[in-house]
C-alpha atoms as a PDB file:
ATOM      1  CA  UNK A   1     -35.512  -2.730  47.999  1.00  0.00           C
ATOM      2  CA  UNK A   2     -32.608  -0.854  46.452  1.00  0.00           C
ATOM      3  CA  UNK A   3     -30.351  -2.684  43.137  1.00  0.00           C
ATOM      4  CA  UNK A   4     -27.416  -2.828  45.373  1.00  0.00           C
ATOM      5  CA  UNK A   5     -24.713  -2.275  42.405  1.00  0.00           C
ATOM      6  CA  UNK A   6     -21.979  -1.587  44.536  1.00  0.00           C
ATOM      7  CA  UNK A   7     -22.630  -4.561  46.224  1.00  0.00           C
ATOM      8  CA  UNK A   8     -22.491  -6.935  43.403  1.00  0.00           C
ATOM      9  CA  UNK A   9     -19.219  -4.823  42.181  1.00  0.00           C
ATOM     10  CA  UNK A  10     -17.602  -5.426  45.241  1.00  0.00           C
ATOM     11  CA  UNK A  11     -18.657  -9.156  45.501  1.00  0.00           C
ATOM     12  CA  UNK A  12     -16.531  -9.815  41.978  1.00  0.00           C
ATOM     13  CA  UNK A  13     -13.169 -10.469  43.495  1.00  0.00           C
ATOM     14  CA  UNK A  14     -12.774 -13.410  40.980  1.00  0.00           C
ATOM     15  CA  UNK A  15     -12.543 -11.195  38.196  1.00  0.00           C
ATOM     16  CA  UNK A  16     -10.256  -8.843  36.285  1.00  0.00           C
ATOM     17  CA  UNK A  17     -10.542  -4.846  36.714  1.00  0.00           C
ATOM     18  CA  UNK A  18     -11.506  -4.924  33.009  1.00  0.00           C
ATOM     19  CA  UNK A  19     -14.625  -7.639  33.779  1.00  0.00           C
ATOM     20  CA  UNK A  20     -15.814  -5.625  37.008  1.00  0.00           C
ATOM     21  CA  UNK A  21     -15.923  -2.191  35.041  1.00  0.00           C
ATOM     22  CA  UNK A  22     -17.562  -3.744  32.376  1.00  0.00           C
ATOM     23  CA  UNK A  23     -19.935  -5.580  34.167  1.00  0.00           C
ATOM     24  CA  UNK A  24     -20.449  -2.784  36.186  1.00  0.00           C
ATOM     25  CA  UNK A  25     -21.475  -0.406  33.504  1.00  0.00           C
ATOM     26  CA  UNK A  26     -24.009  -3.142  31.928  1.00  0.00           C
ATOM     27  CA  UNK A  27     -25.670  -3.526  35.241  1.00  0.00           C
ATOM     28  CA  UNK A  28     -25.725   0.646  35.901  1.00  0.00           C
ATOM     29  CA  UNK A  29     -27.033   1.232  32.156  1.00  0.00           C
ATOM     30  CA  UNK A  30     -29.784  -1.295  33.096  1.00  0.00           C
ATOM     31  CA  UNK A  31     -30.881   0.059  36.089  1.00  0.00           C
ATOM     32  CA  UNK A  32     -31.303   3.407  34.628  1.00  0.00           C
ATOM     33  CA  UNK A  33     -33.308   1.299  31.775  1.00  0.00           C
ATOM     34  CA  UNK A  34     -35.236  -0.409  34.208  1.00  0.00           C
ATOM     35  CA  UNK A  35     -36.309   2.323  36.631  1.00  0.00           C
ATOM     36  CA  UNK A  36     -37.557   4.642  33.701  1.00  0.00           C
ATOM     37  CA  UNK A  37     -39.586   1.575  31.926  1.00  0.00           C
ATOM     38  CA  UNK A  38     -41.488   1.302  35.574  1.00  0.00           C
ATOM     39  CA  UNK A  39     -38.986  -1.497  37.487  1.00  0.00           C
ATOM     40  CA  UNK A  40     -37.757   0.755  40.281  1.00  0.00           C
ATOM     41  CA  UNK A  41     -36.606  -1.911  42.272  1.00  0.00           C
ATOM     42  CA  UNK A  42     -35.782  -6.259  42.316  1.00  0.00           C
ATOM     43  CA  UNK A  43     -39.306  -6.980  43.467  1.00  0.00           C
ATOM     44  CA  UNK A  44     -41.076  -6.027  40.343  1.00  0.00           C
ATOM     45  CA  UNK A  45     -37.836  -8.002  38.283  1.00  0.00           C
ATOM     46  CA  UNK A  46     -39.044 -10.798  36.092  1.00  0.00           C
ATOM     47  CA  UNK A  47     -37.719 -12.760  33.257  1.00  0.00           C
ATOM     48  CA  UNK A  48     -40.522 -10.538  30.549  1.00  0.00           C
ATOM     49  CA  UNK A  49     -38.026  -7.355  31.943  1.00  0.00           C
ATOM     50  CA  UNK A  50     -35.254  -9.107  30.950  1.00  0.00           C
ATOM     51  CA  UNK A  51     -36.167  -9.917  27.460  1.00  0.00           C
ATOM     52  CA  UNK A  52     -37.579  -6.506  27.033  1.00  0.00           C
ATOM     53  CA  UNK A  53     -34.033  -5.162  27.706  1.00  0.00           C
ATOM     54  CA  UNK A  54     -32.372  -7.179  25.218  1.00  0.00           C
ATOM     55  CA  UNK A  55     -34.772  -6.368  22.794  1.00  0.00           C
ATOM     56  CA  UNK A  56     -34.512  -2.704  23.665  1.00  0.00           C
ATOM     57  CA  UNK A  57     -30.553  -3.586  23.130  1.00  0.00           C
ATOM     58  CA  UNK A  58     -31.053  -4.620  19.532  1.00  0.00           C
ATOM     59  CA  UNK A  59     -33.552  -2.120  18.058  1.00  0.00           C
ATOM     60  CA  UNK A  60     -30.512   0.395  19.062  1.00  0.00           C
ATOM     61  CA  UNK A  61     -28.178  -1.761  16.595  1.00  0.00           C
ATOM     62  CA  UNK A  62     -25.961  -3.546  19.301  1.00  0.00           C
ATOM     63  CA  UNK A  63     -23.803  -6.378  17.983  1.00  0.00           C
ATOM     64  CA  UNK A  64     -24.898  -9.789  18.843  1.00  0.00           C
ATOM     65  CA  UNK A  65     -21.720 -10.164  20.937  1.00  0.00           C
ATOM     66  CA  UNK A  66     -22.554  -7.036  22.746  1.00  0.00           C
ATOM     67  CA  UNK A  67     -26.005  -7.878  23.576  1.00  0.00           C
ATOM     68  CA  UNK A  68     -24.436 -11.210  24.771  1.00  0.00           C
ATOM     69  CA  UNK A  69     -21.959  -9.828  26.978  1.00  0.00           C
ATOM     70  CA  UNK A  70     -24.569  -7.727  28.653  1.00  0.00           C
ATOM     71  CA  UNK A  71     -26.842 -10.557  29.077  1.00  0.00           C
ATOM     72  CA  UNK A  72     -23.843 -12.507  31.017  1.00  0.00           C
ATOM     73  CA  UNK A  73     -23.696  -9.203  33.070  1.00  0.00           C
ATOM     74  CA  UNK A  74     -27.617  -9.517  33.974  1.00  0.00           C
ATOM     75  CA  UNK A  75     -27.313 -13.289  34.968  1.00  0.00           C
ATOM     76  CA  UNK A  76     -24.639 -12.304  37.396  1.00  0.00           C
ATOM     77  CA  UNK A  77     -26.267  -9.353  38.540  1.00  0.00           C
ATOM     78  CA  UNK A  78     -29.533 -11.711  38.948  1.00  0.00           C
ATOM     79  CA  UNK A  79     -27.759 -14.499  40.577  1.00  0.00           C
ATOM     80  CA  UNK A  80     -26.110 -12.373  43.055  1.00  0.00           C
ATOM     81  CA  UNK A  81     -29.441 -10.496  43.737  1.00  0.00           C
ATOM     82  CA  UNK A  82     -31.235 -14.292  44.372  1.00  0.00           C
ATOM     83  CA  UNK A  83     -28.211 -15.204  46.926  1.00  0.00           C
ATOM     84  CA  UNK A  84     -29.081 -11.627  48.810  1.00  0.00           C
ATOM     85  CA  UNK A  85     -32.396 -12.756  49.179  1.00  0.00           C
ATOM     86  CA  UNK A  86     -33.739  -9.562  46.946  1.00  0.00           C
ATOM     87  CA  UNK A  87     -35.291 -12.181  44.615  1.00  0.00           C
ATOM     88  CA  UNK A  88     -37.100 -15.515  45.234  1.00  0.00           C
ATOM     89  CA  UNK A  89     -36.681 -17.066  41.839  1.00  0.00           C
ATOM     90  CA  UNK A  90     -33.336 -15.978  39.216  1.00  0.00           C
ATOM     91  CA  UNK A  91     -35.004 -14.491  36.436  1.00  0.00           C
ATOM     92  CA  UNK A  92     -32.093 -14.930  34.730  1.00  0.00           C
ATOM     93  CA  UNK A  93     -31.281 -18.527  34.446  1.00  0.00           C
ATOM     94  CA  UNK A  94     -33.635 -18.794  31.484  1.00  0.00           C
ATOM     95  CA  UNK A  95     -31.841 -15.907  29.675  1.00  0.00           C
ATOM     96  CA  UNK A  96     -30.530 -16.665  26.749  1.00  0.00           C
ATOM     97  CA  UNK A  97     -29.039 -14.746  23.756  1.00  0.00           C
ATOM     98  CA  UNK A  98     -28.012 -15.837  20.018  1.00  0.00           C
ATOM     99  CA  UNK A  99     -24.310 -15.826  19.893  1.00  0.00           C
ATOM    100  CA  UNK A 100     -22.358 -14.047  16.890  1.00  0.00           C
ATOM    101  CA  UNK A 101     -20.406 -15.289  14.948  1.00  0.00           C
ATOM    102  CA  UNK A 102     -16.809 -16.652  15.730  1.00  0.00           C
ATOM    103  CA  UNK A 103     -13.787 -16.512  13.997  1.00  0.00           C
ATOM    104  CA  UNK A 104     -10.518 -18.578  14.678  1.00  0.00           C
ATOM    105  CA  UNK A 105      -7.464 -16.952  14.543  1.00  0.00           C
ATOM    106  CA  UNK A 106      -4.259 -17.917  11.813  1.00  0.00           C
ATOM    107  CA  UNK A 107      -2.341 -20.186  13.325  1.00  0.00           C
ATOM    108  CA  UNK A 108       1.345 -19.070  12.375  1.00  0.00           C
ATOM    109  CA  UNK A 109       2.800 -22.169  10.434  1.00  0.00           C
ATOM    110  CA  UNK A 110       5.808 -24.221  12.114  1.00  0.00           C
ATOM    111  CA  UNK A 111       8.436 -22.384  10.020  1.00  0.00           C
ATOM    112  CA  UNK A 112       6.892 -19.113  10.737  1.00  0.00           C
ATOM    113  CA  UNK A 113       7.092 -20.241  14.615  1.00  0.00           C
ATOM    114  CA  UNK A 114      10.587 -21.374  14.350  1.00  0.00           C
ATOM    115  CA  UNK A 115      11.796 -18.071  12.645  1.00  0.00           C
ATOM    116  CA  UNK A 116      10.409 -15.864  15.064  1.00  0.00           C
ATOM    117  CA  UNK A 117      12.242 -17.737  18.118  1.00  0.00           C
ATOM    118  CA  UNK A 118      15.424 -18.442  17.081  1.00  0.00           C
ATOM    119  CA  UNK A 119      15.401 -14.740  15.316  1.00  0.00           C
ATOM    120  CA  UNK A 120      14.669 -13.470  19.015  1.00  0.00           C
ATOM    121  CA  UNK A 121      17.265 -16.044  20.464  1.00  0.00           C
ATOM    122  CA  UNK A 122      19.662 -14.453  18.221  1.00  0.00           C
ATOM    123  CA  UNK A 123      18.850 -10.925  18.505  1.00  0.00           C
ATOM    124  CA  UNK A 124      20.608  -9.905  22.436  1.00  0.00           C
ATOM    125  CA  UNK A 125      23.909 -10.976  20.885  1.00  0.00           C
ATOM    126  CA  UNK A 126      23.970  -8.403  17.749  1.00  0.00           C
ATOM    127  CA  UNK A 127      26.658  -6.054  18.125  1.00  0.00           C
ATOM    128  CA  UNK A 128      25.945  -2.069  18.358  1.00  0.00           C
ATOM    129  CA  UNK A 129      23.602  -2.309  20.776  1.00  0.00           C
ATOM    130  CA  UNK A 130      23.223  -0.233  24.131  1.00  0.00           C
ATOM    131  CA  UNK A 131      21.868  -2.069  27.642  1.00  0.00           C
ATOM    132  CA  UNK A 132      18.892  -1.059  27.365  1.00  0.00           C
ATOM    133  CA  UNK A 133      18.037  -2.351  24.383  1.00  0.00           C
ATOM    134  CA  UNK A 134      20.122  -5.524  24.589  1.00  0.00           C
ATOM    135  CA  UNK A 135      17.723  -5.975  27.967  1.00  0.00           C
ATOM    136  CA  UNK A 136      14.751  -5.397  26.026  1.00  0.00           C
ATOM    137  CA  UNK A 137      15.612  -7.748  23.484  1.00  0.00           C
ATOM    138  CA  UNK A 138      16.308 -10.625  26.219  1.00  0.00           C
ATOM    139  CA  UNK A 139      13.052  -9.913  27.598  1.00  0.00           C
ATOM    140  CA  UNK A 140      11.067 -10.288  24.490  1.00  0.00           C
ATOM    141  CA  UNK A 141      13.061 -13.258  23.719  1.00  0.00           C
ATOM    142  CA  UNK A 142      11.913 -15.119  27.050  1.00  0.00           C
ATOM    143  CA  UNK A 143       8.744 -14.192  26.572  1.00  0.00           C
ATOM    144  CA  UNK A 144       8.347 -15.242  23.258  1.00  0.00           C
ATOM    145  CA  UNK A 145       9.476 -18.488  25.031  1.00  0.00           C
ATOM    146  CA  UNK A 146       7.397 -18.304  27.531  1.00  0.00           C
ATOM    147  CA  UNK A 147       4.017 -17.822  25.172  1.00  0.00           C
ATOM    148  CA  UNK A 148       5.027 -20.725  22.843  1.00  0.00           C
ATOM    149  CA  UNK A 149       6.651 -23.189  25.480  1.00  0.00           C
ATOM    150  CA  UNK A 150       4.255 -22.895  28.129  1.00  0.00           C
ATOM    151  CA  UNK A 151       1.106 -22.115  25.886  1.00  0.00           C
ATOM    152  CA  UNK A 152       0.262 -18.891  27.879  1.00  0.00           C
ATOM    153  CA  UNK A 153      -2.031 -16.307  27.491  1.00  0.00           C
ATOM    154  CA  UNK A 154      -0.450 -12.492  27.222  1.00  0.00           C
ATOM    155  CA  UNK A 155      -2.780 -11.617  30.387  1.00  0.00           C
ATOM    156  CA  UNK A 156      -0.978 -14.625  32.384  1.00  0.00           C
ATOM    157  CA  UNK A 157       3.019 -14.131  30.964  1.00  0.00           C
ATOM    158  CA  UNK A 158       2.126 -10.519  31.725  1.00  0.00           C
ATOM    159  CA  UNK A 159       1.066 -11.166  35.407  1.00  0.00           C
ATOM    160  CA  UNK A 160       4.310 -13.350  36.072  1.00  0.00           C
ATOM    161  CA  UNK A 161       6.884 -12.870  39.288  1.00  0.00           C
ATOM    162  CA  UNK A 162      10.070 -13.948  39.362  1.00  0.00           C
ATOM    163  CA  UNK A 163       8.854 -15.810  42.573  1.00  0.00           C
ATOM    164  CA  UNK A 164       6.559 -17.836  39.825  1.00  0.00           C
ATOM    165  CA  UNK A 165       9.716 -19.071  37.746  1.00  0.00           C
ATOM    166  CA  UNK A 166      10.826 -22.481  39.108  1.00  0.00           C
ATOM    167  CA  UNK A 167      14.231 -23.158  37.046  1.00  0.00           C
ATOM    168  CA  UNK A 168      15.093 -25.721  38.833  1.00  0.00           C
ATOM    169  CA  UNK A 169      12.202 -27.385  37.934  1.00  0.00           C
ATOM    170  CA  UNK A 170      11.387 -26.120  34.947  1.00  0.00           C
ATOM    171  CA  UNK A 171       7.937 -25.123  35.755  1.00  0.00           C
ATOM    172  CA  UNK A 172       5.964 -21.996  35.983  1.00  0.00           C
ATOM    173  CA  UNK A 173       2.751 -20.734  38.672  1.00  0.00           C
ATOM    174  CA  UNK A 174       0.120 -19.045  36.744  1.00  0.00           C
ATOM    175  CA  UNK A 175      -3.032 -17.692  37.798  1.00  0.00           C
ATOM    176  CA  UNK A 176      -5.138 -17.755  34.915  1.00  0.00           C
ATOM    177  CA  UNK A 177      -8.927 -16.360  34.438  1.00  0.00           C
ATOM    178  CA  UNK A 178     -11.013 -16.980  37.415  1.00  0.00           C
ATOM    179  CA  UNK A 179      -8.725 -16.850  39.789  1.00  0.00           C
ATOM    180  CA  UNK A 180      -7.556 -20.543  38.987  1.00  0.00           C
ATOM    181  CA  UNK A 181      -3.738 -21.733  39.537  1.00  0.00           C
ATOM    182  CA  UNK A 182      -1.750 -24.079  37.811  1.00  0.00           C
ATOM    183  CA  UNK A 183       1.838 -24.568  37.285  1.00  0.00           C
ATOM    184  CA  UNK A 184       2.889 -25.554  33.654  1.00  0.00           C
ATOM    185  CA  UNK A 185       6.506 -26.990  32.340  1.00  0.00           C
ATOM    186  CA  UNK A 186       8.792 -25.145  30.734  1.00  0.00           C
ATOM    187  CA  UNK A 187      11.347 -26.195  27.989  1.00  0.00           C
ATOM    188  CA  UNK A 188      14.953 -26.083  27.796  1.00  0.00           C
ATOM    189  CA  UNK A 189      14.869 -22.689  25.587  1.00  0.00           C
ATOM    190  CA  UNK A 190      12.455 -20.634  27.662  1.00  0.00           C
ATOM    191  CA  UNK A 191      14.521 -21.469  30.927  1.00  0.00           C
ATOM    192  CA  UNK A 192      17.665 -20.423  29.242  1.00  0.00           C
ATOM    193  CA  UNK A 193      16.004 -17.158  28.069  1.00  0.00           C
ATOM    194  CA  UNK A 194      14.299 -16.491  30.969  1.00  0.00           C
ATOM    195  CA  UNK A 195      17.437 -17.743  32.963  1.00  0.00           C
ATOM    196  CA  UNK A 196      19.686 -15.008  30.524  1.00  0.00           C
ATOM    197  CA  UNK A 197      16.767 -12.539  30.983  1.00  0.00           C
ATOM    198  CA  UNK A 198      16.591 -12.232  35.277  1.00  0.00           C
ATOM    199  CA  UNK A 199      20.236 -11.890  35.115  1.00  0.00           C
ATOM    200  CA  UNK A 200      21.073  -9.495  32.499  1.00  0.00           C
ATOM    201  CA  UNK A 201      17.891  -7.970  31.506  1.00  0.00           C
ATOM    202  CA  UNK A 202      15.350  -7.613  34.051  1.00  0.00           C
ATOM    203  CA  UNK A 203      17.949  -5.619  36.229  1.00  0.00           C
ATOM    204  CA  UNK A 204      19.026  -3.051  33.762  1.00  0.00           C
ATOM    205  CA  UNK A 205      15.487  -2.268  33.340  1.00  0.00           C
ATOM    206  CA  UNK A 206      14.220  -1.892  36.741  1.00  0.00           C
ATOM    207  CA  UNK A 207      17.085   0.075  38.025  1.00  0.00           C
ATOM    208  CA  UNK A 208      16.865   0.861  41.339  1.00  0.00           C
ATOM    209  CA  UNK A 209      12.881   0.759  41.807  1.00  0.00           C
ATOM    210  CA  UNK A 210      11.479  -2.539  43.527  1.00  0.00           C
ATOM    211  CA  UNK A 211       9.062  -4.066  40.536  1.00  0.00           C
ATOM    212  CA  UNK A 212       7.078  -7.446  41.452  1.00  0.00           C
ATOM    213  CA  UNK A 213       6.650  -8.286  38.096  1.00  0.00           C
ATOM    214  CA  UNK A 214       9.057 -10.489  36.001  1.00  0.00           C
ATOM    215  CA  UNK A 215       8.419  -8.497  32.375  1.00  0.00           C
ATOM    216  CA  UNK A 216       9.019  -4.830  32.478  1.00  0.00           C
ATOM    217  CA  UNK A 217       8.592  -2.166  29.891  1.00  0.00           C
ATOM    218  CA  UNK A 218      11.416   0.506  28.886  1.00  0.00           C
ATOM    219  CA  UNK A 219      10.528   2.538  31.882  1.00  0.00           C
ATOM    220  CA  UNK A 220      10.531  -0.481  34.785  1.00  0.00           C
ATOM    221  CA  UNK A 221       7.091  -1.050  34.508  1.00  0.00           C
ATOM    222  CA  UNK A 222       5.048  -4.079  34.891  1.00  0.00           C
ATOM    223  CA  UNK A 223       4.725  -5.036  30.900  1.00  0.00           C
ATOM    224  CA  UNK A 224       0.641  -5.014  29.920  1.00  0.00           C
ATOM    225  CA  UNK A 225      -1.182  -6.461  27.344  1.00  0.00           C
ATOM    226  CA  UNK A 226      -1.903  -3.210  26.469  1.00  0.00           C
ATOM    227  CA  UNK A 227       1.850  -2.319  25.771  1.00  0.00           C
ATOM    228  CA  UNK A 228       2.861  -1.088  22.863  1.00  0.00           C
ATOM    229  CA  UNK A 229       5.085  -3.551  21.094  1.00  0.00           C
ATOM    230  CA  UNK A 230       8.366  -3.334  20.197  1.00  0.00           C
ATOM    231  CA  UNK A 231       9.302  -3.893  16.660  1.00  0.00           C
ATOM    232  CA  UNK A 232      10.463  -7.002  16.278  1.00  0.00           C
ATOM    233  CA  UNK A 233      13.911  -8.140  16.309  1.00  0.00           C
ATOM    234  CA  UNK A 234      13.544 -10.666  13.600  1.00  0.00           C
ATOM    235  CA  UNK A 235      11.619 -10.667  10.020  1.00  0.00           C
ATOM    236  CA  UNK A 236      10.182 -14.023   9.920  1.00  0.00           C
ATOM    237  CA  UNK A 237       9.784 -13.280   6.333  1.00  0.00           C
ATOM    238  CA  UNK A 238      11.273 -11.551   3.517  1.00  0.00           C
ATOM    239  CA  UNK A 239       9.782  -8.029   2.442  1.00  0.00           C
ATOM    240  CA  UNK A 240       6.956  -7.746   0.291  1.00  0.00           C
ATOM    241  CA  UNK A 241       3.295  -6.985  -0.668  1.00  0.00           C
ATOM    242  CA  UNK A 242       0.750  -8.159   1.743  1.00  0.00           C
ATOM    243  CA  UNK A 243      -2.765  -7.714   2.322  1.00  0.00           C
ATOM    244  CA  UNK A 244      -3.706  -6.336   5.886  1.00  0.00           C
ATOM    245  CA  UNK A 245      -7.401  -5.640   5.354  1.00  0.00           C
ATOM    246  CA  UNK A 246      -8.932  -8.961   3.988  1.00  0.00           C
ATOM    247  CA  UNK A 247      -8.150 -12.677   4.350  1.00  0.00           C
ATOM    248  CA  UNK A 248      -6.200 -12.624   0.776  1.00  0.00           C
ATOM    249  CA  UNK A 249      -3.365 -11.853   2.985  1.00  0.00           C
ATOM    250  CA  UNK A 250      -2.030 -15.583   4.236  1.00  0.00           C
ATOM    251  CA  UNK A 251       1.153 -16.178   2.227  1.00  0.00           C
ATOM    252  CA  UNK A 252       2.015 -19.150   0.673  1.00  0.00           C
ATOM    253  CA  UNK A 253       3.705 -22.231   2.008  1.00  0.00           C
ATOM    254  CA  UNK A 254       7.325 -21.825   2.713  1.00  0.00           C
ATOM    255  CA  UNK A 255       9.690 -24.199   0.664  1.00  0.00           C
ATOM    256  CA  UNK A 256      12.883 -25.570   1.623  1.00  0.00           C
ATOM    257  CA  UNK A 257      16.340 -24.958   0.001  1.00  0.00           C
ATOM    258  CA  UNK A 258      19.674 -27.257  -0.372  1.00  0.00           C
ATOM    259  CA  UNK A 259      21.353 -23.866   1.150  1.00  0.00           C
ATOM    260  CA  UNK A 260      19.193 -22.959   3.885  1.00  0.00           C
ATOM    261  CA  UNK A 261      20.193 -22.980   7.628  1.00  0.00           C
ATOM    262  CA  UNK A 262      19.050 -25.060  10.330  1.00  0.00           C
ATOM    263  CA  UNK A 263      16.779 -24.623  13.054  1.00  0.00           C
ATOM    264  CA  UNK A 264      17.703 -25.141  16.567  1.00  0.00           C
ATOM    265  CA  UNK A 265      14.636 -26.732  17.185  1.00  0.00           C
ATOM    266  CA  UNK A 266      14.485 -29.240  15.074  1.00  0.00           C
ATOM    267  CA  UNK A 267      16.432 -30.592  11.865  1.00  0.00           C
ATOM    268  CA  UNK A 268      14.085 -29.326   9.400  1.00  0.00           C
ATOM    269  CA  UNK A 269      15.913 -26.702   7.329  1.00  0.00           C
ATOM    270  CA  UNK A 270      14.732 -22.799   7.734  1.00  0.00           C
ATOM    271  CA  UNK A 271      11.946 -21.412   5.216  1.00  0.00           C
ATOM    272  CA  UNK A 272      13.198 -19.909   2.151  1.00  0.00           C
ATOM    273  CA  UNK A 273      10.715 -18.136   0.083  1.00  0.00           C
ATOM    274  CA  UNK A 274      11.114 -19.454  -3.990  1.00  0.00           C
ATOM    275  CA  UNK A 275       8.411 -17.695  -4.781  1.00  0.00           C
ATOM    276  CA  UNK A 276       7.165 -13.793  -3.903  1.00  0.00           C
ATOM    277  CA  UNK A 277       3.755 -13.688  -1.591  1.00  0.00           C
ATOM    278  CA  UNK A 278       0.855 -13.317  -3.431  1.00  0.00           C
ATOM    279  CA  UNK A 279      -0.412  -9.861  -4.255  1.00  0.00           C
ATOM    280  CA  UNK A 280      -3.601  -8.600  -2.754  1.00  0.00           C
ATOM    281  CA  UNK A 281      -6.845  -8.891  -4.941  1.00  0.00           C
ATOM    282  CA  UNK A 282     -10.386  -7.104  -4.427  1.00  0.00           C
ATOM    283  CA  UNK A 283     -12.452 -10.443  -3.404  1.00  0.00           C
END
């Protein structure tokens, strides 16, 4: 009996490029594990193998959320081993691995939110600026929309068609992680910007090429996660000191002022800093 790796590879559809060549180099760096510790093959694969590797994982100083990750590699690999008949029991439903430890992420504040939006709203109309970047600033104002509006994740706005927008509707097809589809509303702001985007942005920057996706980069590419970032059209705050390398670095709350502006959004006035942010401090 052979490992069959490019079988289980291939049998992956479900998942992203990223997850099969990760879970693909797991399974490969096992194998070659396995077949020098005296496994060469499925039918001498237990669950005591399993835990060996994982132990063998950690006295080389892998992070707890690697040695995870590769442990949800091997219960794939086993499970799809067990459907093939190469196994007669799953060694690896009984694998399990401590989990690190998670951290949630700052949750930018509602003026913070509100700033950033209407700054990008704001920023196609400046004067001085050529097509191309007018079109790039509609397109990162509708998807700014899109993120915040329809709560999506970069992967999914990335991975948008035209053909998904329905702004008729107001709705949006996405096809999230694991294959699943589901269609999501959009507001009144992310239809206008994405409205404002497919008709003057989107066509400046695909030219003449035919593009299937619905945000393109500079060059008329579909826009990746992996995309550099523009910088951004709006400062949501005012210059100053901030700490980038420790969690000293969440400002303060923003206050309100008699002459502040308005929000589109809602009545509650724009943040104006009284105060400066807090300085960094070695804790």
């Amino acid at each position: 009996m052979t490992w069959d790796v490019d079988g289980f590879v291939a049998s992956l559809t479900g998942a992203s490029p990223h997850t099969r060549a990760a879970y693909e180099r797991d399974v490969r760096q096992f194998v070659a594990w396995a077949e020098r510790g005296g496994c060469p093959g499925p039918d001498t694969l237990d669950h005591r193998v399993l835990r060996r590797y994982l132990a063998y994982l950690t006295t080389r100083g892998l992070a707890r959320r690697s040695v995870a990750r590769k442990a949800a590699s091997l219960r794939s690999f086993t499970r799809y081993l067990r459907r093939h008949g190469a196994l007669a029991v799953d060694p690896g439903r009984r694998l399990h691995t401590p989990k690190g430890p998670s951290r949630l992420p700052r949750v930018p504040r509602r003026a913070e939110a509100e700033a950033l939006l209407d700054g990008a709203a704001e920023a196609p109309a400046a004067p001085g600026a050529d097509a191309v970047v007018r079109a790039r600033r509609l397109r990162d104002a509708a998807l700014l929309e899109v993120l915040y509006g329809a709560g999506l994740r970069v992967s999914e706005a990335c991975g948008l068609t035209p053909a998904d927008t329905d702004l008729v509707r107001g709705s949006v097809t996405v096809l999230g992680k694991g294959a699943k589809v589901r269609r999501v509303p959009l507001g009144e702001p992310a239809r206008r910007a994405v409205a404002d985007y497919l008709a003057q942005g989107r066509p400046v920057l695909a030219g003449e090429q035919p593009v299937e996706a619905l945000f393109l980069n500079a060059r008329g590419r579909p826009l990746t996660p992996a995309t550099p970032a523009a910088p951004s059209p709006v400062t949501p705050w005012p210059t100053g000191p901030v700490c980038t390398r420790t969690c000293c670095g969440t400002r303060s709350p923003p206050t309100c002022s008699r002459g502040a502006r308005t929000s589109g959004r809602s009545r509650s006035c724009w943040a104006t800093r009284t105060s400066p942010p807090p300085r960094c401090t070695r804790t």
